[in-house]
PDB file of N, CA and C in Angstrom:
ATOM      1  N   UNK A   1       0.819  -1.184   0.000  1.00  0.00           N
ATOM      2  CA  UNK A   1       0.000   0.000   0.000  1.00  0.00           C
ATOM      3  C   UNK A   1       0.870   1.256   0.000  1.00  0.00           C
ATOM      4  N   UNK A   2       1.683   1.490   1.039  1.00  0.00           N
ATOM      5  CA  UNK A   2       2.411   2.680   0.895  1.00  0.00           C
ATOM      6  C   UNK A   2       3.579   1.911   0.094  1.00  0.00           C
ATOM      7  N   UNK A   3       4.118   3.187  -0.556  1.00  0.00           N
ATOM      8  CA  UNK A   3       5.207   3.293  -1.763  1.00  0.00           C
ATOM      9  C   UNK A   3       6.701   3.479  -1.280  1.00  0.00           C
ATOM     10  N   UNK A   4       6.575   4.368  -0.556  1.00  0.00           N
ATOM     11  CA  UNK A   4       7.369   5.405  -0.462  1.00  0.00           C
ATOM     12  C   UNK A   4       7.045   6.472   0.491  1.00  0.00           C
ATOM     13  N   UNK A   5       8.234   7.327   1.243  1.00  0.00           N
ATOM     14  CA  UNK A   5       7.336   8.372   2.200  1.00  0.00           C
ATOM     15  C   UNK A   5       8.990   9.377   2.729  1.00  0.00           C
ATOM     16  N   UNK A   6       8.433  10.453   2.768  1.00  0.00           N
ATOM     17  CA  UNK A   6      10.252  11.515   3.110  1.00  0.00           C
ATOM     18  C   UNK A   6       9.604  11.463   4.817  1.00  0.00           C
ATOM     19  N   UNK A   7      10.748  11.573   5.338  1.00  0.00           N
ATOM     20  CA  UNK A   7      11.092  11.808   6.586  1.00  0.00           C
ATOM     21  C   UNK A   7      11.836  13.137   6.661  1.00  0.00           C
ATOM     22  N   UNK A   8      11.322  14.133   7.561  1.00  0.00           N
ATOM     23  CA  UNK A   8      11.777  15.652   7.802  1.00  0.00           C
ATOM     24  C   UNK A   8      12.994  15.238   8.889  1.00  0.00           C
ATOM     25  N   UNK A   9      13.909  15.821   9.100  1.00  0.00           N
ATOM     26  CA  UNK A   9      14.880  15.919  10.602  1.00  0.00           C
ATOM     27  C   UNK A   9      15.961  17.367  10.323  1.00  0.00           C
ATOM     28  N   UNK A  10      15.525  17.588  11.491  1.00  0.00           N
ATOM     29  CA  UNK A  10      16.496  19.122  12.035  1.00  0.00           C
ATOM     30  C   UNK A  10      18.291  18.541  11.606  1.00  0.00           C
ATOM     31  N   UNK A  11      18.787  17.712  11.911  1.00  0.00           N
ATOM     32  CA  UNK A  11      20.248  16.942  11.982  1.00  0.00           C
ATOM     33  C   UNK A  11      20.072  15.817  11.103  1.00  0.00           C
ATOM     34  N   UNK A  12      20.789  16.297   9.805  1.00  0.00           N
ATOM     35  CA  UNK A  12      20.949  15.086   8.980  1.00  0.00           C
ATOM     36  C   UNK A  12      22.142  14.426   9.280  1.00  0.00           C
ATOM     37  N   UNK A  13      22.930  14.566  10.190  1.00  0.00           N
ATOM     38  CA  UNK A  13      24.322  13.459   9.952  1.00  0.00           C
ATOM     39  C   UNK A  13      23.273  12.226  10.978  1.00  0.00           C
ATOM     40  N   UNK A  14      22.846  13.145  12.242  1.00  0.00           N
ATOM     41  CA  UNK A  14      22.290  12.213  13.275  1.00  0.00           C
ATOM     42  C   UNK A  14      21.158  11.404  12.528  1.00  0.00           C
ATOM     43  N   UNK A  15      20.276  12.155  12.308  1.00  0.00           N
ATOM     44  CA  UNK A  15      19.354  10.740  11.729  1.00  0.00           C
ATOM     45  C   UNK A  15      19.985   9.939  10.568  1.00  0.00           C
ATOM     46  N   UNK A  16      20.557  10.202   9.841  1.00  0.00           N
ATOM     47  CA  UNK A  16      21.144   9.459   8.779  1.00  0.00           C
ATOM     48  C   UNK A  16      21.865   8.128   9.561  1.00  0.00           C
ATOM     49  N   UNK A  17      22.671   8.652  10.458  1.00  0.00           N
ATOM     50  CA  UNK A  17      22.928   7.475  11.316  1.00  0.00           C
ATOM     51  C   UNK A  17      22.194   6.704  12.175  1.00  0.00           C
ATOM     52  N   UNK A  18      20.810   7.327  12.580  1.00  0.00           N
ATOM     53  CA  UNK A  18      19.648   6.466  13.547  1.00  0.00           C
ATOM     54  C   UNK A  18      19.578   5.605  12.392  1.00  0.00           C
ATOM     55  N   UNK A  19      18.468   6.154  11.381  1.00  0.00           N
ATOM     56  CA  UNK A  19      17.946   5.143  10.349  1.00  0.00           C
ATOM     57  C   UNK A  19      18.712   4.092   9.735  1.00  0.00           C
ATOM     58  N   UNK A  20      19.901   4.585   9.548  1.00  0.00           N
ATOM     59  CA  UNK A  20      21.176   3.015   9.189  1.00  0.00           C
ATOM     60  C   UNK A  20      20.900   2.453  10.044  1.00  0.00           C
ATOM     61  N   UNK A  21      20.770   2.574  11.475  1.00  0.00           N
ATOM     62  CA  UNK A  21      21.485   1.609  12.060  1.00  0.00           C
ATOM     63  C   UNK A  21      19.239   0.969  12.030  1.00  0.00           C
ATOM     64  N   UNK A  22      18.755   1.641  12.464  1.00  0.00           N
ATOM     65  CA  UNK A  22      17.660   0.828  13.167  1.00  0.00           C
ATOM     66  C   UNK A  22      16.718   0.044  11.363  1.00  0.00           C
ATOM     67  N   UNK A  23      17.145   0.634  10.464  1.00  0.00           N
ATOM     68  CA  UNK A  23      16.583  -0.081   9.165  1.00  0.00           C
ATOM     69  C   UNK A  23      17.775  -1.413   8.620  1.00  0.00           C
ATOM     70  N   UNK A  24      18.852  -0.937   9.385  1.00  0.00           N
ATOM     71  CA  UNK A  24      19.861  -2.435   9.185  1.00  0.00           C
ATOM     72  C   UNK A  24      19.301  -3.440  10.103  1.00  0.00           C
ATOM     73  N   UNK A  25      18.835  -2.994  11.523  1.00  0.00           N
ATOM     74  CA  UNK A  25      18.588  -3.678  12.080  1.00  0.00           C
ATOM     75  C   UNK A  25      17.593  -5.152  11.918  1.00  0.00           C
ATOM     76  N   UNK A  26      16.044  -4.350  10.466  1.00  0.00           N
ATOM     77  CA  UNK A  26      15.164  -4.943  10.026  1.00  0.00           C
ATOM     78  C   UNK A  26      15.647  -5.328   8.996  1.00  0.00           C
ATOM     79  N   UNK A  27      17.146  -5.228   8.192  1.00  0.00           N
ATOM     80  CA  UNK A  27      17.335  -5.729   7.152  1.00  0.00           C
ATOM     81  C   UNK A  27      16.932  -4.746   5.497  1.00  0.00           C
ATOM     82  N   UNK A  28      16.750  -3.540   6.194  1.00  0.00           N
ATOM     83  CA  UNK A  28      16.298  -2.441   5.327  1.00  0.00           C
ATOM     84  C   UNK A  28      17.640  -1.664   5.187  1.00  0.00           C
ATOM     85  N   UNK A  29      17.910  -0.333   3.919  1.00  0.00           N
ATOM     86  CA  UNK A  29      18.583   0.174   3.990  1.00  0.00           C
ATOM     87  C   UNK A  29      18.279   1.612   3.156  1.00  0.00           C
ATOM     88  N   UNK A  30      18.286   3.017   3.354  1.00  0.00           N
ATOM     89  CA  UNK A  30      17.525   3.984   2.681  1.00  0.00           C
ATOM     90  C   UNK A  30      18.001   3.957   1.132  1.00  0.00           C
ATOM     91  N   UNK A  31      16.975   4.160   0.702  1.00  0.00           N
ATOM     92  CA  UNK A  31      17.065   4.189  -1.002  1.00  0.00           C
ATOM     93  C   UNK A  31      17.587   5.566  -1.933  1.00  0.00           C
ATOM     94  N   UNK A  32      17.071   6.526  -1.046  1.00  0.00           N
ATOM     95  CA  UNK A  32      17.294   7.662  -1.786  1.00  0.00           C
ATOM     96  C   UNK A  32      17.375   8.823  -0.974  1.00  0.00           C
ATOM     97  N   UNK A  33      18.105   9.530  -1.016  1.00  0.00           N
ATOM     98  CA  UNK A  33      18.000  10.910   0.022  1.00  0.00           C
ATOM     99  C   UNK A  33      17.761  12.370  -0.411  1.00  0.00           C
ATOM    100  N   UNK A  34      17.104  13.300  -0.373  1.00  0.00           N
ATOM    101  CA  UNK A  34      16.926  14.523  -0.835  1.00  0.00           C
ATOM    102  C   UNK A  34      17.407  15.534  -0.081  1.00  0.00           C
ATOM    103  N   UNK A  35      18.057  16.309   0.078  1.00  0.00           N
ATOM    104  CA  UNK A  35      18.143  17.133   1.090  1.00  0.00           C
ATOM    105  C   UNK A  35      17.880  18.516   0.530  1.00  0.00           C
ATOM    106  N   UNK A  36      16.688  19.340   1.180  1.00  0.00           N
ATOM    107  CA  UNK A  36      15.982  20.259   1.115  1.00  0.00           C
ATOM    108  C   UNK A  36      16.556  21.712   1.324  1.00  0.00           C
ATOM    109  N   UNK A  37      16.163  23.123   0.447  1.00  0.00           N
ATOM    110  CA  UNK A  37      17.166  23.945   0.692  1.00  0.00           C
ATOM    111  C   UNK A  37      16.681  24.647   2.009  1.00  0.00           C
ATOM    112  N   UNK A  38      15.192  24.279   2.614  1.00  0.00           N
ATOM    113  CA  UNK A  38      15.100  25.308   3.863  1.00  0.00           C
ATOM    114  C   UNK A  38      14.165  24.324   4.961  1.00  0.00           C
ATOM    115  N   UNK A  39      14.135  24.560   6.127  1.00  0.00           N
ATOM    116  CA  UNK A  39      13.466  23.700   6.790  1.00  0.00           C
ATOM    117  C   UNK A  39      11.742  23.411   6.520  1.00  0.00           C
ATOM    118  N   UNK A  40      10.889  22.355   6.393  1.00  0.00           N
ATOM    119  CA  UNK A  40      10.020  21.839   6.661  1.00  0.00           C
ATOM    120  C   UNK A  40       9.106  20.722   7.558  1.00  0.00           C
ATOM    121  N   UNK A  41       8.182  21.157   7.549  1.00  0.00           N
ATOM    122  CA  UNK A  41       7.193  20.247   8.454  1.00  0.00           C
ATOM    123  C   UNK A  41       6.308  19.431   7.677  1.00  0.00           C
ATOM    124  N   UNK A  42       5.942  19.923   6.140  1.00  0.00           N
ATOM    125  CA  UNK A  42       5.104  18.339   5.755  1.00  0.00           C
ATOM    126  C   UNK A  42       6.168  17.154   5.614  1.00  0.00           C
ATOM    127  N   UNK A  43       5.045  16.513   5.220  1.00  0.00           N
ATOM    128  CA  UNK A  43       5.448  15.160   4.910  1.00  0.00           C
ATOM    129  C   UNK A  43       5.241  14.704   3.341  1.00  0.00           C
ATOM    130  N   UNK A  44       6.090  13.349   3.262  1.00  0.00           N
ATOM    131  CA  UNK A  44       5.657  13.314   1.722  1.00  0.00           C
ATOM    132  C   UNK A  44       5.340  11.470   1.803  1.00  0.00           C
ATOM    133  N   UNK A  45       3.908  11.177   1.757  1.00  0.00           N
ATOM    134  CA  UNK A  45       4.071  10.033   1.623  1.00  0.00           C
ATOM    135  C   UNK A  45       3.384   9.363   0.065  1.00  0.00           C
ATOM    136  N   UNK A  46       3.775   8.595  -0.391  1.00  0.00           N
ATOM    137  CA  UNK A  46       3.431   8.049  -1.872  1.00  0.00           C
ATOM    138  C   UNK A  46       2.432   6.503  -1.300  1.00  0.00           C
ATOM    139  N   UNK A  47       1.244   6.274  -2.351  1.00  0.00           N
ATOM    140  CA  UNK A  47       0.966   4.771  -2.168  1.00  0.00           C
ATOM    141  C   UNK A  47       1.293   4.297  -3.440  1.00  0.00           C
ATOM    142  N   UNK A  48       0.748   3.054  -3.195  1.00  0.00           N
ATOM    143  CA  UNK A  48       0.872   2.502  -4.758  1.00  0.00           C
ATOM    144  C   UNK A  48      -0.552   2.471  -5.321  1.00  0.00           C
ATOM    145  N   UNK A  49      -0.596   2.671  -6.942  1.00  0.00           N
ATOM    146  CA  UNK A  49      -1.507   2.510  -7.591  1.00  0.00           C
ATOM    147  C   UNK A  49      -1.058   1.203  -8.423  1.00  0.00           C
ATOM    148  N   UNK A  50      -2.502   0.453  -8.621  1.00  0.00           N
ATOM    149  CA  UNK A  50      -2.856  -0.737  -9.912  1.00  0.00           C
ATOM    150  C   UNK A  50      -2.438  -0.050 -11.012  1.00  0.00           C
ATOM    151  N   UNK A  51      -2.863   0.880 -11.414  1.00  0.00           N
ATOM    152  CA  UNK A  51      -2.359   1.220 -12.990  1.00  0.00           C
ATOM    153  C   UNK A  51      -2.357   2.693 -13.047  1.00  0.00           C
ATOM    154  N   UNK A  52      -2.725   3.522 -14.423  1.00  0.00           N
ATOM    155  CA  UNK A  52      -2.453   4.611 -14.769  1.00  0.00           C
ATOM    156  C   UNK A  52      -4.199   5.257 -14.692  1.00  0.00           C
ATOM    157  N   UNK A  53      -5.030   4.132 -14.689  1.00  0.00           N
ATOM    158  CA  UNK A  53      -6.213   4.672 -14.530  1.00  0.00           C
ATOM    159  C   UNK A  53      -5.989   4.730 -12.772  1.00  0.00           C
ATOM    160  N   UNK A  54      -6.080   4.547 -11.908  1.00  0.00           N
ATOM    161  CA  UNK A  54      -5.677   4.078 -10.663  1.00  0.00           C
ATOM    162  C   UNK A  54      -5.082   5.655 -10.161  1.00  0.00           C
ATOM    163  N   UNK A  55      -3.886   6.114 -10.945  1.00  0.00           N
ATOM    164  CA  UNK A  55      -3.275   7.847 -10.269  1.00  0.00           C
ATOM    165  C   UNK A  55      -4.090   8.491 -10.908  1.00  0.00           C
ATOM    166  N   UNK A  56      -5.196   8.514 -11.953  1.00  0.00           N
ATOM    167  CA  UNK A  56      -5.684   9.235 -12.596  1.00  0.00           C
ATOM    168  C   UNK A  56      -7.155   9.600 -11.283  1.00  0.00           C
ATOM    169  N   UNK A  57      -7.891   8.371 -10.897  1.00  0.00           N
ATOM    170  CA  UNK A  57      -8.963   8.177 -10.005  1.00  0.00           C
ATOM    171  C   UNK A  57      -8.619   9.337  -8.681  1.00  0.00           C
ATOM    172  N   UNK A  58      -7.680   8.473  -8.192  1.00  0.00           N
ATOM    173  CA  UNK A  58      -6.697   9.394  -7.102  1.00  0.00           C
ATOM    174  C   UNK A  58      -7.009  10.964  -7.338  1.00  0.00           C
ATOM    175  N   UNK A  59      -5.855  11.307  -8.089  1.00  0.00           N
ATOM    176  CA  UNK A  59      -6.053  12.628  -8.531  1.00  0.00           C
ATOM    177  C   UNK A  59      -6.675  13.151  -8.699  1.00  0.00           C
ATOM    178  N   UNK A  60      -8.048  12.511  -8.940  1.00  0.00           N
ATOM    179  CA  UNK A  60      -9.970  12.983  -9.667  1.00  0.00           C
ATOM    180  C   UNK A  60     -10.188  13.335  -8.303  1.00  0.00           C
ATOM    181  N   UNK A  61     -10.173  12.095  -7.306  1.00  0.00           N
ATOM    182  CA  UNK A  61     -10.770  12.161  -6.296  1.00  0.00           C
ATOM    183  C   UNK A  61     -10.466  13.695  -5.250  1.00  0.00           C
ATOM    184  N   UNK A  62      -9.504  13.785  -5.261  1.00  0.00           N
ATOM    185  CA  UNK A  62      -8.371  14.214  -4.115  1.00  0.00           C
ATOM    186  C   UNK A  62      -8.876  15.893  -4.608  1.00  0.00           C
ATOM    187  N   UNK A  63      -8.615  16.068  -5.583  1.00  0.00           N
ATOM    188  CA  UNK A  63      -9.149  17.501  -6.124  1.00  0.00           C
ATOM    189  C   UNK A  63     -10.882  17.967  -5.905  1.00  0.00           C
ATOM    190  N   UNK A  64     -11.727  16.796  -6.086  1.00  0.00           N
ATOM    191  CA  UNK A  64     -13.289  16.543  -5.831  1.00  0.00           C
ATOM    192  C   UNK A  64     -13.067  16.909  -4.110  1.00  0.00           C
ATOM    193  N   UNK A  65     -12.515  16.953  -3.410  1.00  0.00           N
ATOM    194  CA  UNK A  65     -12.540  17.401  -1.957  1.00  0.00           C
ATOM    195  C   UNK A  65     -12.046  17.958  -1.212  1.00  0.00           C
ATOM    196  N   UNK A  66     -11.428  18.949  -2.327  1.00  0.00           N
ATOM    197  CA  UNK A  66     -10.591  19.821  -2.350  1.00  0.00           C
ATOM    198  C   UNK A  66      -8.900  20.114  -1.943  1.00  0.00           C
ATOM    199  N   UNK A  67      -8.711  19.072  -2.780  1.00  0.00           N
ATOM    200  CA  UNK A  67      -6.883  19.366  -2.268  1.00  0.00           C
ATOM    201  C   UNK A  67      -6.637  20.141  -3.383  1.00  0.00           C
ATOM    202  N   UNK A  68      -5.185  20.727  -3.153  1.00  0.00           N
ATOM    203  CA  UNK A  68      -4.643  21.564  -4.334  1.00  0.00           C
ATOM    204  C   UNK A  68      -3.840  20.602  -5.015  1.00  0.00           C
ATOM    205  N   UNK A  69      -3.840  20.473  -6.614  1.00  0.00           N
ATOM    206  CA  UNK A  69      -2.916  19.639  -7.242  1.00  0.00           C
ATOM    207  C   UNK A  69      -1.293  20.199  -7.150  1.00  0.00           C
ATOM    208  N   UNK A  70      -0.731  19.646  -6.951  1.00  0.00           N
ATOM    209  CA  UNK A  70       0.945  19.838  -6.843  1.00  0.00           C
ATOM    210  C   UNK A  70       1.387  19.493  -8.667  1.00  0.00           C
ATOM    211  N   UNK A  71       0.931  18.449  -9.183  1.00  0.00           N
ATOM    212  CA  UNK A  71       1.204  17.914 -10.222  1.00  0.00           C
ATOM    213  C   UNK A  71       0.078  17.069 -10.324  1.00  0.00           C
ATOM    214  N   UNK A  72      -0.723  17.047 -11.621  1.00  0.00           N
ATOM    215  CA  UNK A  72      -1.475  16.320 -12.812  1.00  0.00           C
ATOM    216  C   UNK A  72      -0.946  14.937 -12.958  1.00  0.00           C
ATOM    217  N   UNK A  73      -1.116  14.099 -13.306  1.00  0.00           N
ATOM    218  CA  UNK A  73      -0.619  12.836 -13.627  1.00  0.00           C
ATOM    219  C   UNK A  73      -0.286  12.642 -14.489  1.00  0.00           C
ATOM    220  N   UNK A  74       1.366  11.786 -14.607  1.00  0.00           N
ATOM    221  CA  UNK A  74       2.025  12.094 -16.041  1.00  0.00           C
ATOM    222  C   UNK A  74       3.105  10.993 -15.533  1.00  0.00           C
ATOM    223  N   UNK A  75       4.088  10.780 -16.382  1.00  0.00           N
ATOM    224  CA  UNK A  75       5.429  10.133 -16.406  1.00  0.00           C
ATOM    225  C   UNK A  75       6.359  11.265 -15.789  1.00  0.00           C
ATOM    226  N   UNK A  76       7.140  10.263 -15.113  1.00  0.00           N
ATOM    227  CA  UNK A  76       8.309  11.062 -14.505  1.00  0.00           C
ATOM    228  C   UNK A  76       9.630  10.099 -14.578  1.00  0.00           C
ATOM    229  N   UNK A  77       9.886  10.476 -15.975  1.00  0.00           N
ATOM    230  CA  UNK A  77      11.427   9.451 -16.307  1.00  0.00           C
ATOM    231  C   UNK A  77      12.817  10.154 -15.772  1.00  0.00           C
ATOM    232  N   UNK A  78      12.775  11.232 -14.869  1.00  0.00           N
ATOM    233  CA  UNK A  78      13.995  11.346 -14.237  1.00  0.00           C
ATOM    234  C   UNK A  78      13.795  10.742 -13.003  1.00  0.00           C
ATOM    235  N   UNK A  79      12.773   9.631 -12.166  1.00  0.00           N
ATOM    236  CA  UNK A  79      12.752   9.198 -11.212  1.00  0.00           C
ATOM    237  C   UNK A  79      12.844   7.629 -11.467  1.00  0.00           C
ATOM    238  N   UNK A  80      12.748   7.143 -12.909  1.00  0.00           N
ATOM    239  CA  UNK A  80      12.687   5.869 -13.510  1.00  0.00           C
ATOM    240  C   UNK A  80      11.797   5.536 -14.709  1.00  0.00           C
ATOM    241  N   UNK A  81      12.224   4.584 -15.892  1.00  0.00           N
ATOM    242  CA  UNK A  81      11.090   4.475 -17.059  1.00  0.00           C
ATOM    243  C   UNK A  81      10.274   4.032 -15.723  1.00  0.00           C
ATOM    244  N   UNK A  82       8.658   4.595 -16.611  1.00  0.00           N
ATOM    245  CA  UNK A  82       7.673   3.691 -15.885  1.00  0.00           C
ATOM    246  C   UNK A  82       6.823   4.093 -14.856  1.00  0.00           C
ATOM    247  N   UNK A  83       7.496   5.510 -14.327  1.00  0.00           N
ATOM    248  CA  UNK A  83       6.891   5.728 -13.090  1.00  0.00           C
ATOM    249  C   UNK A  83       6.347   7.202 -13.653  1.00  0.00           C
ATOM    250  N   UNK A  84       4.804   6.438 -13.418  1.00  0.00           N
ATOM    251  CA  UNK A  84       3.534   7.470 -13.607  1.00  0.00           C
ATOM    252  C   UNK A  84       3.020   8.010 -11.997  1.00  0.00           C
ATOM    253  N   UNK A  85       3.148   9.087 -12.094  1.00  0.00           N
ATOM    254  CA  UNK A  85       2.218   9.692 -10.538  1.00  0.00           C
ATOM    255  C   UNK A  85       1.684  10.827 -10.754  1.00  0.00           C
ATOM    256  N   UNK A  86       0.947  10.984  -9.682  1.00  0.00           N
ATOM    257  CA  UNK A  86       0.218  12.393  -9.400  1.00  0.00           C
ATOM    258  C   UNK A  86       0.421  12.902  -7.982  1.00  0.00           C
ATOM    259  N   UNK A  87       0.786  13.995  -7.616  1.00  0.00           N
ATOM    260  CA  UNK A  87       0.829  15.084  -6.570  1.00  0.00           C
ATOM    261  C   UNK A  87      -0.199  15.358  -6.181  1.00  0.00           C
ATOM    262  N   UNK A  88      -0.334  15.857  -4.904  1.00  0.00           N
ATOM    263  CA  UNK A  88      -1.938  16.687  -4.278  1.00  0.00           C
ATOM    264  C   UNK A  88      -1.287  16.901  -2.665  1.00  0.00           C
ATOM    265  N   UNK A  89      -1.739  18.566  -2.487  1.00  0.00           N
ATOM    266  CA  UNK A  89      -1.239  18.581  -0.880  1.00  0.00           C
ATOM    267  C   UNK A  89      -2.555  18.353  -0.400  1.00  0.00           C
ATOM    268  N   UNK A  90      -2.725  17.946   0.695  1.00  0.00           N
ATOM    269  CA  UNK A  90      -3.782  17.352   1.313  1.00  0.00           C
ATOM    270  C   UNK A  90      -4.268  18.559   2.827  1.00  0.00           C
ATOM    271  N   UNK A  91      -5.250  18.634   3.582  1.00  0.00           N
ATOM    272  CA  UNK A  91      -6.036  19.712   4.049  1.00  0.00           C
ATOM    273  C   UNK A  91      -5.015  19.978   4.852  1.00  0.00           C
ATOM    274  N   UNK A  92      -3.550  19.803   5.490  1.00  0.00           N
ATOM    275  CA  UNK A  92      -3.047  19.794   6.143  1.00  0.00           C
ATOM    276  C   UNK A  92      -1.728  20.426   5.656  1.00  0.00           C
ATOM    277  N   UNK A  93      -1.468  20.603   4.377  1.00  0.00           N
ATOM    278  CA  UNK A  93      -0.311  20.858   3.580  1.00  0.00           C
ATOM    279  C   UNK A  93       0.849  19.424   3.178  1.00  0.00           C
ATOM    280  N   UNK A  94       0.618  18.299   3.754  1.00  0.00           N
ATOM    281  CA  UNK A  94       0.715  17.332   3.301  1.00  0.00           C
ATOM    282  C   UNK A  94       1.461  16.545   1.986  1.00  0.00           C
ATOM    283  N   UNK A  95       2.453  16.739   1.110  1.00  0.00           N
ATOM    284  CA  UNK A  95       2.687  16.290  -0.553  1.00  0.00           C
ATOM    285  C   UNK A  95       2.204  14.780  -0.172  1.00  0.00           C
ATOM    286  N   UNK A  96       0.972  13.780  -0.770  1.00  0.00           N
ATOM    287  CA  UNK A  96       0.487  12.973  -0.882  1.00  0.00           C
ATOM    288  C   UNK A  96       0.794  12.392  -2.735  1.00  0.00           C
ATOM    289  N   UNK A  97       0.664  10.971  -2.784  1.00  0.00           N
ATOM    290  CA  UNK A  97       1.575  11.478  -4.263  1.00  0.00           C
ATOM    291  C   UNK A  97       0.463   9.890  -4.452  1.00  0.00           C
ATOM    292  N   UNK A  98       0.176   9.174  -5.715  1.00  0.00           N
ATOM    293  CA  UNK A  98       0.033   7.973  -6.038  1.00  0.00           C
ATOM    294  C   UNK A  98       0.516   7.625  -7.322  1.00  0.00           C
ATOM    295  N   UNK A  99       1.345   6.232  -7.267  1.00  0.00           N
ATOM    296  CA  UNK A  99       2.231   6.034  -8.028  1.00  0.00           C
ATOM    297  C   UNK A  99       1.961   4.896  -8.689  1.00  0.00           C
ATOM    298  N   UNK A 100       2.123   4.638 -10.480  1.00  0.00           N
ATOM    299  CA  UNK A 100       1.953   3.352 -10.712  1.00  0.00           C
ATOM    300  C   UNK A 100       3.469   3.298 -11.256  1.00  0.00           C
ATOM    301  N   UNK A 101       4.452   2.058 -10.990  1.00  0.00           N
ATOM    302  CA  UNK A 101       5.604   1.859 -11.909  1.00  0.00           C
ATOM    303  C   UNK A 101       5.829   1.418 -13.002  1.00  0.00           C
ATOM    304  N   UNK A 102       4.302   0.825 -13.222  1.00  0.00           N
ATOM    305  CA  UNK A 102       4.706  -0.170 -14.744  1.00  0.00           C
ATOM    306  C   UNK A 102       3.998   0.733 -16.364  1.00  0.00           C
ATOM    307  N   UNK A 103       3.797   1.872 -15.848  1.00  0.00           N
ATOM    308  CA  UNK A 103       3.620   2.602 -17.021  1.00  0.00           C
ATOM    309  C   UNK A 103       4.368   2.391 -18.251  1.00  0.00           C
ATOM    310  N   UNK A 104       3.647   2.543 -19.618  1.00  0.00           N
ATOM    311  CA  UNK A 104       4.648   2.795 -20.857  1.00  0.00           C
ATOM    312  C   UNK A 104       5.301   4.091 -20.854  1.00  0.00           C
ATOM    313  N   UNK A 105       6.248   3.664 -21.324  1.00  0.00           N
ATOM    314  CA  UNK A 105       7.101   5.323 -21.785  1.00  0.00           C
ATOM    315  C   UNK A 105       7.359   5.175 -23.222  1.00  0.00           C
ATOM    316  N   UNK A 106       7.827   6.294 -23.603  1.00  0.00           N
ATOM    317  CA  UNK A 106       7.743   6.273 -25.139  1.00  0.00           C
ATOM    318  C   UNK A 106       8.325   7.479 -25.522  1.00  0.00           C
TER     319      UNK A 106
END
């Protein structure tokens, strides 16, 4: 169900070193890191979608109850072929994202 999700922290050397150690612990290890140019409090969590109709629904929905779109649903081949998503901040300011990977690219 969930995809993917950013974690905020004041001290990146320190958490960089919590999360090694306590995601080695489960046999996990972080995939990707962003580091942001000014401090924040949302969050960014991604689920997974069945298909491209699937981020499209999402996105229908999420706007029908008023979130603001961040991004439309589309391909995003600087994150990988394949990976279709859509953006929406949610009533809270929130980046909420739904993702399908097996999209065509072309």
């Amino acid at each position: 169900m969930i995809d993917h999700f950013g974690i905020n922290c004041a001290d990146w050397e320190s958490s960089k070193a919590f999360y090694d150690t306590v995601l080695g612990a489960l046999g996990y290890t972080r995939q990707l890191d962003y580091q942001v140019a000014s401090p924040s409090r949302e969050i960014h969590v991604a689920f997974q979608a069945a298909d491209v109709a699937a981020v499209q629904a999402f996105y229908d929905a999420a706007l029908e109850v008023g979130a603001e779109s961040l991004h439309a649903p589309r391909l995003w081949p600087e994150y990988h072929p394949g990976y279709y998503g859509a953006f929406v901040r949610d009533p809270d300011g929130n980046n909420v994202e739904a993702v399908f990977h097996g999209a065509a690219h072309g």
